[in-house]
Protein backbone atom coordinates (compact mmCIF):
# COMPACT_ATOMS: atom_id res chain seq x y z
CA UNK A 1 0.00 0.00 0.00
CA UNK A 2 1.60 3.12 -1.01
CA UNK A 3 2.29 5.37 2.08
CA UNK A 4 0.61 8.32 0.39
CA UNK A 5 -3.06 6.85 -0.18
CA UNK A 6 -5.42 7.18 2.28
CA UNK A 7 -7.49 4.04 3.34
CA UNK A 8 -10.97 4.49 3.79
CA UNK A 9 -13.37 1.30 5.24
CA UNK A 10 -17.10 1.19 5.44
CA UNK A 11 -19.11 0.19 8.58
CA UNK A 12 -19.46 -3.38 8.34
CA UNK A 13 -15.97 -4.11 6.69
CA UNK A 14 -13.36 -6.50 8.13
CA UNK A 15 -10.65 -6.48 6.32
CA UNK A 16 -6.97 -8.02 6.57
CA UNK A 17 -3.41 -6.98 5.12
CA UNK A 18 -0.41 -9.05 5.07
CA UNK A 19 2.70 -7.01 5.57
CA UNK A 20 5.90 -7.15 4.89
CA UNK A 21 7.68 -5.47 7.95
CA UNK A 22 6.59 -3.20 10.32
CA UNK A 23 7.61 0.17 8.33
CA UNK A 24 4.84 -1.52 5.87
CA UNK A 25 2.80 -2.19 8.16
CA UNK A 26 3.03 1.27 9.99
CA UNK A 27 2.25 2.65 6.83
CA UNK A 28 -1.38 1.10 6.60
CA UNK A 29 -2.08 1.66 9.41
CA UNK A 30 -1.61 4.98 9.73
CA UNK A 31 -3.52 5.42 6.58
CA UNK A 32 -6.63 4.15 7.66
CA UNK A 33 -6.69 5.32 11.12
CA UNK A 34 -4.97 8.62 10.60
CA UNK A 35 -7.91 9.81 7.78
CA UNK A 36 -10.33 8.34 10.31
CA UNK A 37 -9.10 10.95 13.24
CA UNK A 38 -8.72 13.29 10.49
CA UNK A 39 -12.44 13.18 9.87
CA UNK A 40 -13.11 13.54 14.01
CA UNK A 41 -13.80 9.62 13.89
CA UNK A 42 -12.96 6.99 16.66
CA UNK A 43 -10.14 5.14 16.44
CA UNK A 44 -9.67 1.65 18.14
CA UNK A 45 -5.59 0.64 18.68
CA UNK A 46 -5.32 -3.11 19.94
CA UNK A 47 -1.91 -3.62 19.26
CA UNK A 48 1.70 -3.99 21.34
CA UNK A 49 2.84 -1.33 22.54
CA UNK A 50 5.32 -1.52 20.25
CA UNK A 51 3.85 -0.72 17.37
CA UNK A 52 1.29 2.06 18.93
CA UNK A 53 4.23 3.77 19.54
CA UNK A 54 5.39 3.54 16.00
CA UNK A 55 1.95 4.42 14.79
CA UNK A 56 1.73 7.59 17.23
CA UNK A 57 5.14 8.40 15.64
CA UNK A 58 2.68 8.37 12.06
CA UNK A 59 0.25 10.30 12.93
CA UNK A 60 2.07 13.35 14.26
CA UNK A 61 4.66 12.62 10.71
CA UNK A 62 1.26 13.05 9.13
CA UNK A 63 0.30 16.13 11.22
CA UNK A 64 -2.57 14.96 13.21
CA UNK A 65 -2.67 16.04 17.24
CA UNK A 66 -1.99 13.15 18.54
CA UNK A 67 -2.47 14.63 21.99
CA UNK A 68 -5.81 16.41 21.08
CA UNK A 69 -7.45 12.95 20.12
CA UNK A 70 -6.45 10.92 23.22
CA UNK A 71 -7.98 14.20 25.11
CA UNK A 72 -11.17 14.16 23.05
CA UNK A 73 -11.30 10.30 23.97
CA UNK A 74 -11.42 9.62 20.04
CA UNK A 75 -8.12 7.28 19.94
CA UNK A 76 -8.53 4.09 22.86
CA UNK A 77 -5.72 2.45 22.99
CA UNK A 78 -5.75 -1.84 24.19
CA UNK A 79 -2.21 -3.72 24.66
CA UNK A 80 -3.05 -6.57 22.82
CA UNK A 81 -0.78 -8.73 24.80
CA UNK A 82 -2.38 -8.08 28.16
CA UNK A 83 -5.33 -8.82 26.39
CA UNK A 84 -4.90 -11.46 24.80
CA UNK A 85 -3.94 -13.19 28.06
CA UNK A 86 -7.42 -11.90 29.35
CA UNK A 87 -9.42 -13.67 27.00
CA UNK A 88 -7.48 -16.95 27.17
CA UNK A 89 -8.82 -19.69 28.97
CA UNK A 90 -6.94 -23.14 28.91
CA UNK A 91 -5.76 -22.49 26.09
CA UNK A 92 -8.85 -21.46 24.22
CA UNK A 93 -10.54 -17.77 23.82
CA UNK A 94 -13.31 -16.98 25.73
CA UNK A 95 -15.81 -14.93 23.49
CA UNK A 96 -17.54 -13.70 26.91
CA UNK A 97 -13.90 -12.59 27.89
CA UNK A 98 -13.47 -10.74 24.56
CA UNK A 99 -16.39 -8.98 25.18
CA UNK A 100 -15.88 -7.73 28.24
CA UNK A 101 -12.34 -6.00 26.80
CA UNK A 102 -13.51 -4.69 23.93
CA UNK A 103 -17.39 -3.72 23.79
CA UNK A 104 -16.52 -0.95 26.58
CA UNK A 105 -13.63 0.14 24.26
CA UNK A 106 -15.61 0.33 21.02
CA UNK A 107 -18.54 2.50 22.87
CA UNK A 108 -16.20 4.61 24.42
CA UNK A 109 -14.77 5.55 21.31
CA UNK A 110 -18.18 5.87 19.45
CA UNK A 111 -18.92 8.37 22.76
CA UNK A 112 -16.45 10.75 21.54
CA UNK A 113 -16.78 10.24 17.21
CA UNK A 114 -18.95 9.70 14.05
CA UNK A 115 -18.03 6.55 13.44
CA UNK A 116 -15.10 3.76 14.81
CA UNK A 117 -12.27 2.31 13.23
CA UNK A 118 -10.82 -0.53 14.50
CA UNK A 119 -6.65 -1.73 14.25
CA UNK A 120 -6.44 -4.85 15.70
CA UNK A 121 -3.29 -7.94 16.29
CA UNK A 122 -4.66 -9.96 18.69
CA UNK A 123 -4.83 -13.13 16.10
CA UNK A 124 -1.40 -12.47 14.48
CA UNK A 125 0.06 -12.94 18.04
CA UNK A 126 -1.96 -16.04 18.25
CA UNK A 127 -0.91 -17.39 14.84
CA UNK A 128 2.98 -16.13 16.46
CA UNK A 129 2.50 -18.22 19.17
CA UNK A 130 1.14 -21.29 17.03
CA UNK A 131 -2.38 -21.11 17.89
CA UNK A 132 -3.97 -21.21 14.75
CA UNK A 133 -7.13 -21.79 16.21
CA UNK A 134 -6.87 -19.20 19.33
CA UNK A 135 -7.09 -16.81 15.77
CA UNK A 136 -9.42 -18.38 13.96
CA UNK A 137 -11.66 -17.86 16.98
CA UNK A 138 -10.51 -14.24 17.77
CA UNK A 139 -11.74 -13.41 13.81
CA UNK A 140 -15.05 -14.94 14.94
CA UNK A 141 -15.57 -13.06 18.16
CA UNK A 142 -14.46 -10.12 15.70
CA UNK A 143 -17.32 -10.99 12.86
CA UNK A 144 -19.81 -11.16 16.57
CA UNK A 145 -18.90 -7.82 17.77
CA UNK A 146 -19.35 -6.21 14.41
CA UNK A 147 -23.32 -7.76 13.77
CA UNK A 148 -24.15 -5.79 17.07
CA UNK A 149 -22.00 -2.83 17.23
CA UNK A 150 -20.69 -0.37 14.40
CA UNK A 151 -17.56 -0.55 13.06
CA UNK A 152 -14.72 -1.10 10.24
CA UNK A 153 -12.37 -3.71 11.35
CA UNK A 154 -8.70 -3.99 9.75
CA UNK A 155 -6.45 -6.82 10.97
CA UNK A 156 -2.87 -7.26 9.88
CA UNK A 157 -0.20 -10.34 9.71
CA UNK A 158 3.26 -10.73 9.01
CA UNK A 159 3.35 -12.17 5.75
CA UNK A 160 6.80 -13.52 6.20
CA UNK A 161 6.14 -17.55 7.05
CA UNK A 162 8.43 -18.45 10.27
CA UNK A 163 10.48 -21.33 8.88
CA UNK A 164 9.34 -22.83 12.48
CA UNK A 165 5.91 -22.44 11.10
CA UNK A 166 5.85 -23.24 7.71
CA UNK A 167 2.76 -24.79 6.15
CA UNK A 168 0.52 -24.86 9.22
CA UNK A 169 1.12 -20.93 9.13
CA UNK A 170 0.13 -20.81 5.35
CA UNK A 171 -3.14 -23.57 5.78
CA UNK A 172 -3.79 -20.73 9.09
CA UNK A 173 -3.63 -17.33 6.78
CA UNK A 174 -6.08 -18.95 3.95
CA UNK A 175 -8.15 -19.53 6.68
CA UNK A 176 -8.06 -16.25 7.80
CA UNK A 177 -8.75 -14.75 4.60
CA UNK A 178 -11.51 -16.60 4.55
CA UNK A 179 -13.28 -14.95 7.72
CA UNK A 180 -12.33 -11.40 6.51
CA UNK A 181 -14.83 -9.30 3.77
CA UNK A 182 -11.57 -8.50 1.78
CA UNK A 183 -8.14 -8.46 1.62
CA UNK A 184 -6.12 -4.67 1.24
CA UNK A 185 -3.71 -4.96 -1.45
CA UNK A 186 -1.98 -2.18 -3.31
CA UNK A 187 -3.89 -1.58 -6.19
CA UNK A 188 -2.75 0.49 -8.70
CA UNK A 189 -2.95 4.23 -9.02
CA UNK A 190 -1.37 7.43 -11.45
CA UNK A 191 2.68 8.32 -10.01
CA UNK A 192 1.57 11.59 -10.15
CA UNK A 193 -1.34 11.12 -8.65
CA UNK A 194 -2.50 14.66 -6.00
CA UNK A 195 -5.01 12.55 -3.76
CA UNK A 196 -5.46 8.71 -3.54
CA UNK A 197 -7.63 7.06 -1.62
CA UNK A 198 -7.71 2.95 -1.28
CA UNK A 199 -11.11 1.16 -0.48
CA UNK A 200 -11.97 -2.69 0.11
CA UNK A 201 -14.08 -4.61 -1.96
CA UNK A 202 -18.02 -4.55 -0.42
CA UNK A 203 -21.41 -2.91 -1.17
CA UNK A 204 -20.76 0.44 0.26
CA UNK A 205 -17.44 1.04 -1.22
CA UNK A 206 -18.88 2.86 -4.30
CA UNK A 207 -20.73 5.31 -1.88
CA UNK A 208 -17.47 5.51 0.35
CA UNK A 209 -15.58 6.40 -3.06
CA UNK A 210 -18.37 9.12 -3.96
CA UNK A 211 -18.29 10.76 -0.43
CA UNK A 212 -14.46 11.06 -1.13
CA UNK A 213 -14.84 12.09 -4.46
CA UNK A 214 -17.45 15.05 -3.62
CA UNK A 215 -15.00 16.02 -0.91
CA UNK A 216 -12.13 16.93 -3.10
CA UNK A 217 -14.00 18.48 -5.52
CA UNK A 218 -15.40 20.58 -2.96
CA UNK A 219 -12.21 21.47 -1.66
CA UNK A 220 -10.98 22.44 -4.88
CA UNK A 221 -14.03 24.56 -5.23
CA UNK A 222 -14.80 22.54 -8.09
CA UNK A 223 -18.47 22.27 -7.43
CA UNK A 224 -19.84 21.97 -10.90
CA UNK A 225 -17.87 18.57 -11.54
CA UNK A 226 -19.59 17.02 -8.74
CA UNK A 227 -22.75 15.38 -10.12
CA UNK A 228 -20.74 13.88 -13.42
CA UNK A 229 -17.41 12.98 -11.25
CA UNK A 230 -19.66 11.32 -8.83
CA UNK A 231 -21.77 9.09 -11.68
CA UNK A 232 -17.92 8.37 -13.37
CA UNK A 233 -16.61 7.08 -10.22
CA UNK A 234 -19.91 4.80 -9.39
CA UNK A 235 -19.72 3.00 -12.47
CA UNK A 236 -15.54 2.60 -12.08
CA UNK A 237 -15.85 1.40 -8.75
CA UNK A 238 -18.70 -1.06 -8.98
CA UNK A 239 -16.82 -2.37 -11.95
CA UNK A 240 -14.01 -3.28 -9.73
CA UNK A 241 -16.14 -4.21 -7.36
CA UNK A 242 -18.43 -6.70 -9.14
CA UNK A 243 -16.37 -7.49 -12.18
CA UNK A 244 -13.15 -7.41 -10.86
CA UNK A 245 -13.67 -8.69 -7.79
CA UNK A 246 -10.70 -6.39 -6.49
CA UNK A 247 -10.25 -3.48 -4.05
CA UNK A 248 -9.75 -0.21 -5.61
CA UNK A 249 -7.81 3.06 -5.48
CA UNK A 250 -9.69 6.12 -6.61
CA UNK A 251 -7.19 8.84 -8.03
CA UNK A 252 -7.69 12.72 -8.39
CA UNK A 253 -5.48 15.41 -10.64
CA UNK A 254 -6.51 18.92 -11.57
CA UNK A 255 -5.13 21.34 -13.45
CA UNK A 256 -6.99 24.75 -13.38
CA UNK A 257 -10.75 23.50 -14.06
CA UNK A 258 -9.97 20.35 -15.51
CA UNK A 259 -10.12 17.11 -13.36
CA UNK A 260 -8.87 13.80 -14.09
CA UNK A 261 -10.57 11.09 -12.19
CA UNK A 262 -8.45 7.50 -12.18
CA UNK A 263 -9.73 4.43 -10.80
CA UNK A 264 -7.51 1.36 -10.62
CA UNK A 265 -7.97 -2.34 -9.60
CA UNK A 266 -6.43 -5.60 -9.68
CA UNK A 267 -8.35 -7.56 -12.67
CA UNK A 268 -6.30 -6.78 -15.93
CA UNK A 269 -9.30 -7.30 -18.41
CA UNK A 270 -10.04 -3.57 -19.93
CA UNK A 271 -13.30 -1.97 -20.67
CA UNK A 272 -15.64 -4.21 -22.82
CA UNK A 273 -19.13 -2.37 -24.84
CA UNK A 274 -21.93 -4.98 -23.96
CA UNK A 275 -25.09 -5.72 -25.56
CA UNK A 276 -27.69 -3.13 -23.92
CA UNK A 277 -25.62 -0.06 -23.86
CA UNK A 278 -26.99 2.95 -21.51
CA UNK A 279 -30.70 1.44 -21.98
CA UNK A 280 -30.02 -1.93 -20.68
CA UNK A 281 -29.08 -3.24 -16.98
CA UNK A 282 -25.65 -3.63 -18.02
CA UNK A 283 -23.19 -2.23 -20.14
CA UNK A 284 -24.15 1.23 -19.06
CA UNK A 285 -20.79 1.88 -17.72
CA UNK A 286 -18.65 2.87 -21.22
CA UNK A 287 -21.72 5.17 -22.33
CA UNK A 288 -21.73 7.14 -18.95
CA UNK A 289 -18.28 7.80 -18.91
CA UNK A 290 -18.00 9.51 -22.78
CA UNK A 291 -21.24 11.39 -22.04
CA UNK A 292 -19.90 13.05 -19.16
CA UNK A 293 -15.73 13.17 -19.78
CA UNK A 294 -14.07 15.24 -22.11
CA UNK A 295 -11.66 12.59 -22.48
CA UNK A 296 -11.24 9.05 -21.24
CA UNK A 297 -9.30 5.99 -21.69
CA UNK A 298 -7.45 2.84 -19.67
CA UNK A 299 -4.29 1.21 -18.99
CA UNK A 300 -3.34 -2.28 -19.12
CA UNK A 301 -0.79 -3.12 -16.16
CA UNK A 302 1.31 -6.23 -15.29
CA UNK A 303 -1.03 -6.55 -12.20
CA UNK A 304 -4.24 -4.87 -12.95
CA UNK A 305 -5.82 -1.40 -14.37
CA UNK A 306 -6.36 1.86 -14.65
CA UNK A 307 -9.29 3.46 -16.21
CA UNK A 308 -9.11 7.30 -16.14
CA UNK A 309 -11.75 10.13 -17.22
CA UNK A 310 -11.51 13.82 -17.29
CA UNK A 311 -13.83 16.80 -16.65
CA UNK A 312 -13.51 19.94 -17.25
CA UNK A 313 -15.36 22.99 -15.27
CA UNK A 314 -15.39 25.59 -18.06
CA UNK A 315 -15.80 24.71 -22.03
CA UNK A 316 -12.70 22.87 -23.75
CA UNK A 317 -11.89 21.52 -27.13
CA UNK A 318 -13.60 17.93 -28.31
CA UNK A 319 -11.16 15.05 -28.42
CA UNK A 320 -11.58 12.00 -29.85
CA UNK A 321 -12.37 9.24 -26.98
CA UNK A 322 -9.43 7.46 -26.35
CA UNK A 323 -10.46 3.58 -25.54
């Protein structure tokens, strides 16, 4: 995940990464928690207190008052460790346990912001310690919490196998994957890209990608390129969504009045024209984007796509669609 694109989850989602060391890791996580606080959300650290140190160390890199949330009681923090310990009972996790840790963190949180976002590493320690199944079970007390209370969820493993470990640890993460709603991967997005923002595969990522859209627009004062930039970005991201199967990174340049909206996900198949065009219940998505772009066009990577549209807010040339 590149350390510049924001990570943006919607209530419901339970997501995992698999990183590669911990500057990777920080990276992510800082991401998705850091734009959460930034938008005076909750944030929910169960972690060592290792890496909450390295993640404070983020967030004040990335400018946020670290101080000023932990006063506003938007960032609990929960040594996974100790609690992990909590929960265990010979040797198995105790969902009534798990509840009694985290349920009061989660609503203290939600006392003090919009919405919570959730870090959590209690399973990778299990899987550390070789207890597949303590994790396995943690992810389920994790799916349990979420159908009652509201949340995103992002959990995170070492993707490096432990030669100790070996093929019970790589049976234990396609399990894991398994109990998650997605897996964050780095899809792809423009080098030049201004603003990025990365968002798991579900039902309410489109709508999570137009909020962020209508956002930046705004910001840019940009206002008129709202309504077409958000019906572009709809069709691009439930194309990734339902066709590609993939997360996706939504991408934002302007230059003056002119906007170029990129959207990039892992499948590499391009744009097809279906049968049904703009009338029919698919196929719409080709005929949307040259009605409202002044340009548009795609780009075939090793691992994945981009498909990219621009808008302009004041009267430009005609240019032949690029496809």
């Amino acid at each position: 995940m590149r350390a510049n694109t924001a990570i943006r989850l919607a209530e419901g989602d339970h997501v995992v990464h698999f990183y590669d060391d911990d500057d990777d890791l920080v990276a992510v996580v800082v991401r998705y928690l850091g734009s959460a606080l930034d938008r005076s959300e909750a944030a929910v650290v169960v972690a060592t207190p290792r890496h909450v140190e390295r993640f404070r160390q983020g967030f004040a890199r990335s400018g946020l008052d670290v101080d000023a949330a932990d006063a506003e009681g938007r960032l609990v923090i929960v040594d996974a460790a100790l609690a992990l310990t909590a929960l265990t009972s010979d040797g198995a996790i105790d969902p009534a346990a798990f509840d009694d840790i985290m349920t009061p963190a989660l609503r203290r949180a939600r006392a003090a912001g919009t919405q919570v976002c959730v870090y959590a590493e209690m399973a990778a320690l299990s899987i550390d310690l070789g207890r597949p199944e303590c994790a396995l079970a943690l992810e389920g007390c994790w799916n349990d919490l979420g159908q009652r209370e509201s949340l995103s969820l992002l959990c995170a493993y070492l993707a490096a196998a432990d030669p100790g470990l070996g093929d019970d640890r790589a049976e234990a993460y396609a399990r894991v994957c398994r109990v998650h709603s997605d897996v964050v991967a780095d899809q792809p997005q423009p080098d030049d890209a201004e603003i990025s923002c990365a968002f798991a595969r579900g039902p309410h990522a489109p709508c999570q990608a137009r909020r962020f859209v209508t956002d930046v627009l705004r910001r840019w004062r940009l206002d008129e390129l709202v309504d077409p930039a958000r019906l572009i970005v709809t069709e691009l991201a439930t194309n990734a969504v339902v066709h590609a199967r993939s997360g996706f990174t939504v991408s934002l340049n302007h230059d003056g009045p002119v906007v170029r909206i990129a959207v990039g996900d892992g499948a590499e198949s391009v744009p097809q024209r279906v049968p049904g065009g703009a009338g029919g219940s698919r196929g719409r998505g080709i005929p949307i984007i040259e009605a409202m772009a002044s340009r548009w066009g795609h780009l075939a990577l090793d691992r994945g796509k981009l498909v990219w549209a621009e808008l302009a807010g004041a009267p430009v040339l005609t240019h032949t669609a690029s496809r």
